[in-house]
Protein backbone atom coordinates (compact mmCIF):
# COMPACT_ATOMS: atom_id res chain seq x y z
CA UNK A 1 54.09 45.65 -77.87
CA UNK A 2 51.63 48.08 -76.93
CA UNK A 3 49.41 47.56 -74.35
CA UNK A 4 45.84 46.65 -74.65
CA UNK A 5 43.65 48.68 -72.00
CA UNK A 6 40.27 49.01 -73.63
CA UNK A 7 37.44 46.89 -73.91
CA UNK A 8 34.30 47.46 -76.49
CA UNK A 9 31.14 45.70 -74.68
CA UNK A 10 27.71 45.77 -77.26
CA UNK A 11 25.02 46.34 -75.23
CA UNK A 12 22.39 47.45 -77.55
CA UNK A 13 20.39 44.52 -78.64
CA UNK A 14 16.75 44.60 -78.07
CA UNK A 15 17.18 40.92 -76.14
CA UNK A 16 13.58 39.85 -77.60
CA UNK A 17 14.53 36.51 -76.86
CA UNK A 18 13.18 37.28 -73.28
CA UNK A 19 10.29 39.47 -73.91
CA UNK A 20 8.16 40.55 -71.99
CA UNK A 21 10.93 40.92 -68.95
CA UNK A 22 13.48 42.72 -71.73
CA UNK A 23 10.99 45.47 -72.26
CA UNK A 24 11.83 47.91 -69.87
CA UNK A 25 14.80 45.46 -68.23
CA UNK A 26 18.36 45.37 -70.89
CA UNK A 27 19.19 41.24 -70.77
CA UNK A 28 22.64 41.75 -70.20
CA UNK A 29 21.06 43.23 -66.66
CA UNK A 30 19.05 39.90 -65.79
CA UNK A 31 20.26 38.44 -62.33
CA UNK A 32 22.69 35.34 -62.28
CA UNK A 33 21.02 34.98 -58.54
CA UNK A 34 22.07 38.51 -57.23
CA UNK A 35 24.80 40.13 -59.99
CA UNK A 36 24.04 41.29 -63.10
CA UNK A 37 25.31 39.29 -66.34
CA UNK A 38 27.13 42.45 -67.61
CA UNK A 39 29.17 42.73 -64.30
CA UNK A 40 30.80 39.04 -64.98
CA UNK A 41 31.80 40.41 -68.32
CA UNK A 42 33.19 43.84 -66.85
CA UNK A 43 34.78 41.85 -64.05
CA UNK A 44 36.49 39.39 -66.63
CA UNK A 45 37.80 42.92 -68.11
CA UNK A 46 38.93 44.09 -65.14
CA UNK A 47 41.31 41.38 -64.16
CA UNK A 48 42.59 40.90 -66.95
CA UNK A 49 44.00 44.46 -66.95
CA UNK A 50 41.82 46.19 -68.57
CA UNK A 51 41.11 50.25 -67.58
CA UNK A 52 38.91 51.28 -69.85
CA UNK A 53 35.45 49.49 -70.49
CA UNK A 54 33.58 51.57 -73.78
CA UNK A 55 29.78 50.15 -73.32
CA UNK A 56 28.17 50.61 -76.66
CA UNK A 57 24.20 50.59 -75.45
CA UNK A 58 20.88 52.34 -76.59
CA UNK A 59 18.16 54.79 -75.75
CA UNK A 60 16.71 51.58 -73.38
CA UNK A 61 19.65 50.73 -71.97
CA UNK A 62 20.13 53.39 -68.62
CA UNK A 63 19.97 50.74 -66.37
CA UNK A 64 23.47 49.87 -67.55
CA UNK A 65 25.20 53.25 -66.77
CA UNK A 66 23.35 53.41 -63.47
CA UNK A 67 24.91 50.07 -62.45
CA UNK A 68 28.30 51.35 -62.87
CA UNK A 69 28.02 54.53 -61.66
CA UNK A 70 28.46 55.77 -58.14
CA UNK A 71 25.27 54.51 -55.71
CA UNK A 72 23.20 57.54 -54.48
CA UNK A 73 23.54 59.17 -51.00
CA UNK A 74 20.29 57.95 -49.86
CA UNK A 75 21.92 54.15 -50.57
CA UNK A 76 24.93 54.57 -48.90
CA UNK A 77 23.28 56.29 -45.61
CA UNK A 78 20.84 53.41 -45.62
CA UNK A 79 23.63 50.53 -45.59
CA UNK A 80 25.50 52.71 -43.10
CA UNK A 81 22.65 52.18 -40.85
CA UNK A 82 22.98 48.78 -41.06
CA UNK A 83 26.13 48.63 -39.32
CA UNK A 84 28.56 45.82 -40.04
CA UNK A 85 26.08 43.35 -41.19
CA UNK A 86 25.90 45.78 -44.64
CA UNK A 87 29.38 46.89 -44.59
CA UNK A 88 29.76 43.96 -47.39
CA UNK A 89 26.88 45.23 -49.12
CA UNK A 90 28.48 48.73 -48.88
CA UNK A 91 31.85 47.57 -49.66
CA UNK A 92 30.57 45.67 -53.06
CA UNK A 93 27.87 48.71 -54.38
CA UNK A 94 31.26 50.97 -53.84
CA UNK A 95 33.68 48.73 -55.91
CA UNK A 96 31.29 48.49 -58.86
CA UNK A 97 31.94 52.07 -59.52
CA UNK A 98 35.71 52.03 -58.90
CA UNK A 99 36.21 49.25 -61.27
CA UNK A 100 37.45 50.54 -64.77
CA UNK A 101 36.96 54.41 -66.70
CA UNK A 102 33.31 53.62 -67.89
CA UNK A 103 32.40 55.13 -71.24
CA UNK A 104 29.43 54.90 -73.11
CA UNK A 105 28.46 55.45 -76.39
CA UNK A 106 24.94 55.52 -77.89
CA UNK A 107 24.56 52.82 -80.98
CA UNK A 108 24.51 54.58 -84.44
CA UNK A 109 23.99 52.96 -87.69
CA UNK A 110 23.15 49.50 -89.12
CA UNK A 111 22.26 46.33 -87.06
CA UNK A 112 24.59 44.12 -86.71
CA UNK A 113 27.53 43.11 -83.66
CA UNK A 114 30.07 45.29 -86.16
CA UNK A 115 28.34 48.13 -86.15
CA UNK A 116 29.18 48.73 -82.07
CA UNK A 117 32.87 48.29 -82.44
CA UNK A 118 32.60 50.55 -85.62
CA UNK A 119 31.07 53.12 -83.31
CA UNK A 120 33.88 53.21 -80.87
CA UNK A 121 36.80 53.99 -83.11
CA UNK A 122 37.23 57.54 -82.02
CA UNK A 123 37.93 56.34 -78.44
CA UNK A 124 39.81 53.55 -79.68
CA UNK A 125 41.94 55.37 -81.69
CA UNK A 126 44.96 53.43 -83.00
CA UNK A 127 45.43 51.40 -80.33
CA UNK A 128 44.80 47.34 -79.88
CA UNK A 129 41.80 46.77 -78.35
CA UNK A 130 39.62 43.96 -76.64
CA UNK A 131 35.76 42.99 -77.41
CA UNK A 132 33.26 41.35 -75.19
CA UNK A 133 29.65 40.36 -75.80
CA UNK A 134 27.86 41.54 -73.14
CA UNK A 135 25.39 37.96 -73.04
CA UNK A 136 28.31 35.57 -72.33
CA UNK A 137 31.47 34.65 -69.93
CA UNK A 138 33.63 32.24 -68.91
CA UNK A 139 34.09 31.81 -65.02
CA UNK A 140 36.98 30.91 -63.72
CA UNK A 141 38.73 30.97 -60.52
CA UNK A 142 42.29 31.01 -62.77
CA UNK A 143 43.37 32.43 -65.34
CA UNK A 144 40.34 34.74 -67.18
CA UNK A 145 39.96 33.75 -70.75
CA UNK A 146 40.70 37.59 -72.11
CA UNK A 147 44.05 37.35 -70.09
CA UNK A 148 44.86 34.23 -71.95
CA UNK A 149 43.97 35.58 -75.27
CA UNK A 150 46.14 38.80 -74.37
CA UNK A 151 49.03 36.76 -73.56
CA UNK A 152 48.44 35.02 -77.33
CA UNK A 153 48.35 39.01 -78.82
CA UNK A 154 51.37 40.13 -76.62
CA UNK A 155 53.69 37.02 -77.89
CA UNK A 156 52.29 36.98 -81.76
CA UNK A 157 50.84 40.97 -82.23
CA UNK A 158 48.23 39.80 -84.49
CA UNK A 159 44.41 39.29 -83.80
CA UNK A 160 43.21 37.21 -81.28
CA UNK A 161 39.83 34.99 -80.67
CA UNK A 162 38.91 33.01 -77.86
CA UNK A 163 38.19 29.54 -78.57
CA UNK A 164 35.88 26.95 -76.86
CA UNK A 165 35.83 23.14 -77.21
CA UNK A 166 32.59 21.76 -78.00
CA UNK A 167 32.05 18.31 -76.41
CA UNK A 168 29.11 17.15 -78.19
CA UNK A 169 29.39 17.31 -81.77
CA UNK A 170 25.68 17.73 -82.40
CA UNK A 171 26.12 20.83 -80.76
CA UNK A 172 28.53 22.36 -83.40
CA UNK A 173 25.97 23.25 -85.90
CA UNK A 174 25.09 26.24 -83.19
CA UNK A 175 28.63 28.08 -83.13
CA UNK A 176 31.26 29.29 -85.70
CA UNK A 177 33.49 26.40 -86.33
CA UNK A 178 37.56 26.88 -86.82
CA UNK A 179 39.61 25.46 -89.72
CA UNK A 180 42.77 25.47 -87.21
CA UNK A 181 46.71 24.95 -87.97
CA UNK A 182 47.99 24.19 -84.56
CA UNK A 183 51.18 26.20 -83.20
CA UNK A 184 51.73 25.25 -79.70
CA UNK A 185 49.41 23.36 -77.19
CA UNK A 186 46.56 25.57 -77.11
CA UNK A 187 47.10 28.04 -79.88
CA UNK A 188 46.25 27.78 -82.92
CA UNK A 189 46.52 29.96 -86.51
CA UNK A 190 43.05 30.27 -87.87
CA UNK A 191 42.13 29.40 -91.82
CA UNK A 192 38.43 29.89 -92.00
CA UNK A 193 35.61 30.08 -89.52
CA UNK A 194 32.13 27.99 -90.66
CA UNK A 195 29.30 29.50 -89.61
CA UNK A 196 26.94 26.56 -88.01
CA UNK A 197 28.09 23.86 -90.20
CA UNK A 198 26.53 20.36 -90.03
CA UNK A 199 28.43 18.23 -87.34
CA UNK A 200 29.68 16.08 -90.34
CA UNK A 201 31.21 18.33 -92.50
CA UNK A 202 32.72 20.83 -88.91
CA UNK A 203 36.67 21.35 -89.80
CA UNK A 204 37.02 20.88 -85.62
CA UNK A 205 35.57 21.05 -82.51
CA UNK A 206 37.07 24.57 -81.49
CA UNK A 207 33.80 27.41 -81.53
CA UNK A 208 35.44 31.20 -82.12
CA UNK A 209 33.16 33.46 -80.09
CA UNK A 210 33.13 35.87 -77.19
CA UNK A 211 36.29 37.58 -76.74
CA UNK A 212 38.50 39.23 -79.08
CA UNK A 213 41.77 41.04 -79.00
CA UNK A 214 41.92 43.48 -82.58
CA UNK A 215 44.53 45.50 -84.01
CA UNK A 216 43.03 48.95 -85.18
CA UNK A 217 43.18 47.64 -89.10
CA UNK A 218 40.21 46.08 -88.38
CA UNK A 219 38.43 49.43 -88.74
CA UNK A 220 40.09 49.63 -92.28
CA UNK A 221 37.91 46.72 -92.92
CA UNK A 222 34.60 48.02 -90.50
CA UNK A 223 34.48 51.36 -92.54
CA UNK A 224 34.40 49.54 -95.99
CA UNK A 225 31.99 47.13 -94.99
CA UNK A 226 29.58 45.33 -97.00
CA UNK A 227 26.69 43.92 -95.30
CA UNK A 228 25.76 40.40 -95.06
CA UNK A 229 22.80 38.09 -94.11
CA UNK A 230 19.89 40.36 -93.78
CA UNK A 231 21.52 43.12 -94.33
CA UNK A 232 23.82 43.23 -91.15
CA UNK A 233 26.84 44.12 -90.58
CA UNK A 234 29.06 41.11 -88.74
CA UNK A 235 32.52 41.24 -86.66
CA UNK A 236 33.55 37.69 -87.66
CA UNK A 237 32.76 39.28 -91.40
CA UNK A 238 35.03 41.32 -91.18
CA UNK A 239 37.58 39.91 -89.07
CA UNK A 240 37.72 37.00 -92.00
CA UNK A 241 38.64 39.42 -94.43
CA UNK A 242 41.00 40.90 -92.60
CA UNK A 243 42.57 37.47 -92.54
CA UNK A 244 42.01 37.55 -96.45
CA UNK A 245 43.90 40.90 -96.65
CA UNK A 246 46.88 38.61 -95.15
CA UNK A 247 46.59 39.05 -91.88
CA UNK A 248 47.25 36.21 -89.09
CA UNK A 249 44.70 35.52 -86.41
CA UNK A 250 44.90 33.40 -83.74
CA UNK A 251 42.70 31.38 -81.68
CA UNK A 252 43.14 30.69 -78.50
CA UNK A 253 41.93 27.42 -77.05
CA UNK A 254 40.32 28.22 -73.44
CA UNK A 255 42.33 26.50 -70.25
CA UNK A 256 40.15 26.31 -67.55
CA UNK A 257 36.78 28.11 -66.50
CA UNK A 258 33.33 27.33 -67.61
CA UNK A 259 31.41 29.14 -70.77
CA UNK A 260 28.11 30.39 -70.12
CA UNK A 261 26.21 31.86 -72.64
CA UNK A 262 23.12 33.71 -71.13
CA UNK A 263 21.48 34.91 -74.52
CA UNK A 264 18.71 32.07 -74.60
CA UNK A 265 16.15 30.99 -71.74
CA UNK A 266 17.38 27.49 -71.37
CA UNK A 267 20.90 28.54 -70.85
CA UNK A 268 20.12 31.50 -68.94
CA UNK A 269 18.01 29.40 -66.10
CA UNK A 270 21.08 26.88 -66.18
CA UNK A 271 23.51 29.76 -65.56
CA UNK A 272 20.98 30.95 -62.36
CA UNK A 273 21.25 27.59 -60.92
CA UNK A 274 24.56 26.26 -61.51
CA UNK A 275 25.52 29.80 -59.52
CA UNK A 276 22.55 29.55 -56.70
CA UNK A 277 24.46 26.42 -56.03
CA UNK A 278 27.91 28.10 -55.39
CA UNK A 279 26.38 30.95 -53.77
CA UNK A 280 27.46 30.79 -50.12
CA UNK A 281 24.95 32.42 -48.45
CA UNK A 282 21.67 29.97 -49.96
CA UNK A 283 23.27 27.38 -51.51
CA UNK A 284 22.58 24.52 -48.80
CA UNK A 285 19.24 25.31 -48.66
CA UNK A 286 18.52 26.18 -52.62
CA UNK A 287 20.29 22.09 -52.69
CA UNK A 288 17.64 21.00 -50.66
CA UNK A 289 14.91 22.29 -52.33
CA UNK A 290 15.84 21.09 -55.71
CA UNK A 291 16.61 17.58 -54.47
CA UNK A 292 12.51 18.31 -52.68
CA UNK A 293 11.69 18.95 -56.55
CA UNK A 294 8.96 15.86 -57.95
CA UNK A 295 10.25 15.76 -62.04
């Protein structure tokens, strides 16, 4: 079984969700208290195994590559001068860049989360391949959820798609639902994803979304497209047909870790505290404050 070393991460969005702060700043670079979202996604990547992260972004998106690239002279000189108390400031701005093989590619073509994975085929080439959003991420002290969904690909060979329980049911109608055959424990063989169906009529409680491990077909499927609501083009689109062309996919059911999904305000500010809470260097006194807090 081939090896999968290369992840696709869209990055391109216009994030107008958070307007006026995504005007000049991408959302995947908004602070969970003093790291970027994107770098839990990258970092997820990373150990996992991955070597190659292919960043699909646009013309407002430089902030990105400057993250990941190599800090400037003048930064490192200045933490120098800081002696040991920066040395783990120093240590962490030099590790971002040593991560992975970034690559970036400027978005061409239609809207849609397709049309990013579309644009990477040339790097991708013919090998198996992962996809991240860049908005989301499970974090876990264990086992990262793409290493669990590679593990799926590497005993199976066929498409993978990481899959989150959703507690409360009237939360359902806000993710892509799974019609699931189970195999084993947590894996299952996927029949049909419903888009945001009425908590009623969901086929389970399993949500499909965030991390996916493809076989190059899909781009058979990606370059004969048609476009769906609103004229987008969709991954789960065309992953389902790929399933209708005969192909299995597989969901795997998430062990461990917590999902966090950034892309709205409500979740985002959740995300910021839930991690001001861990961090070690303010969380005692952030505590303190909150419990301070007349609601």
């Amino acid at each position: 079984m081939q090896k999968v070393t290369k992840a696709v991460i869209p990055a391109a969005g216009f994030g107008t969700r958070f307007l006026p702060q995504t005007k000049a700043m991408p959302k995947e670079m908004l602070p969970v208290v003093d790291k970027p979202i994107i770098q839990y996604v990258v970092e997820e990547c990373v150990a996992s195994g991955i070597e190659d992260i292919i960043l699909v972004t646009g013309y407002h998106k430089r902030t990105i590559e400057d993250h990941f690239d190599v800090p400037s002279t003048d930064l490192i000189e200045n933490l120098k001068l800081g002696g040991e108390k920066k040395k783990p400031l120093l240590d962490e701005i030099m590790r971002i860049g040593d991560m992975a093989n970034f690559i970036y590619i400027r978005q061409k073509g239609s809207y849609g989360n397709a049309t990013p994975v579309k644009n990477a085929q040339h790097i991708i080439g013919d090998e198996p391949f992962a996809v991240m959003w860049g908005d989301e991420f499970i974090y876990s002290e264990e086992k990262p959820r793409l290493k669990q969904c590679l593990e799926v690909f590497e005993e199976f060979g066929d498409p993978v798609i990481s899959g989150v329980k959703i507690e409360k049911k009237e939360d359902l109608s806000r993710y892509g639902i799974a019609d699931l055959t189970l195999v084993r424990d947590n894996i299952y063989v996927i029949n049909r994803i419903i888009e945001k169906p009425k908590p009623e009529e969901a086929p389970s409680q399993i949500a499909t979304h965030g991390c996916y491990v493809l076989t190059p077909d899909i781009f058979e499927v990606l370059n004969s497209q048609k476009p769906g609501t609103g004229g987008e083009y969709y991954l789960p689109e065309a992953i389902d047909e790929l399933r209708a062309r005969g192909r299995k996919i597989y969901a795997c059911e998430i062990v461990g870790g917590k999902y966090y999904d950034t892309g709205n305000k409500i979740e985002y500010l959740k995300t910021v505290v839930e991690f001001a809470l861990k961090h070690p260097e303010i969380n005692g006194e952030f505590r303190e404050y909150l419990k301070g807090l007349e609601l």
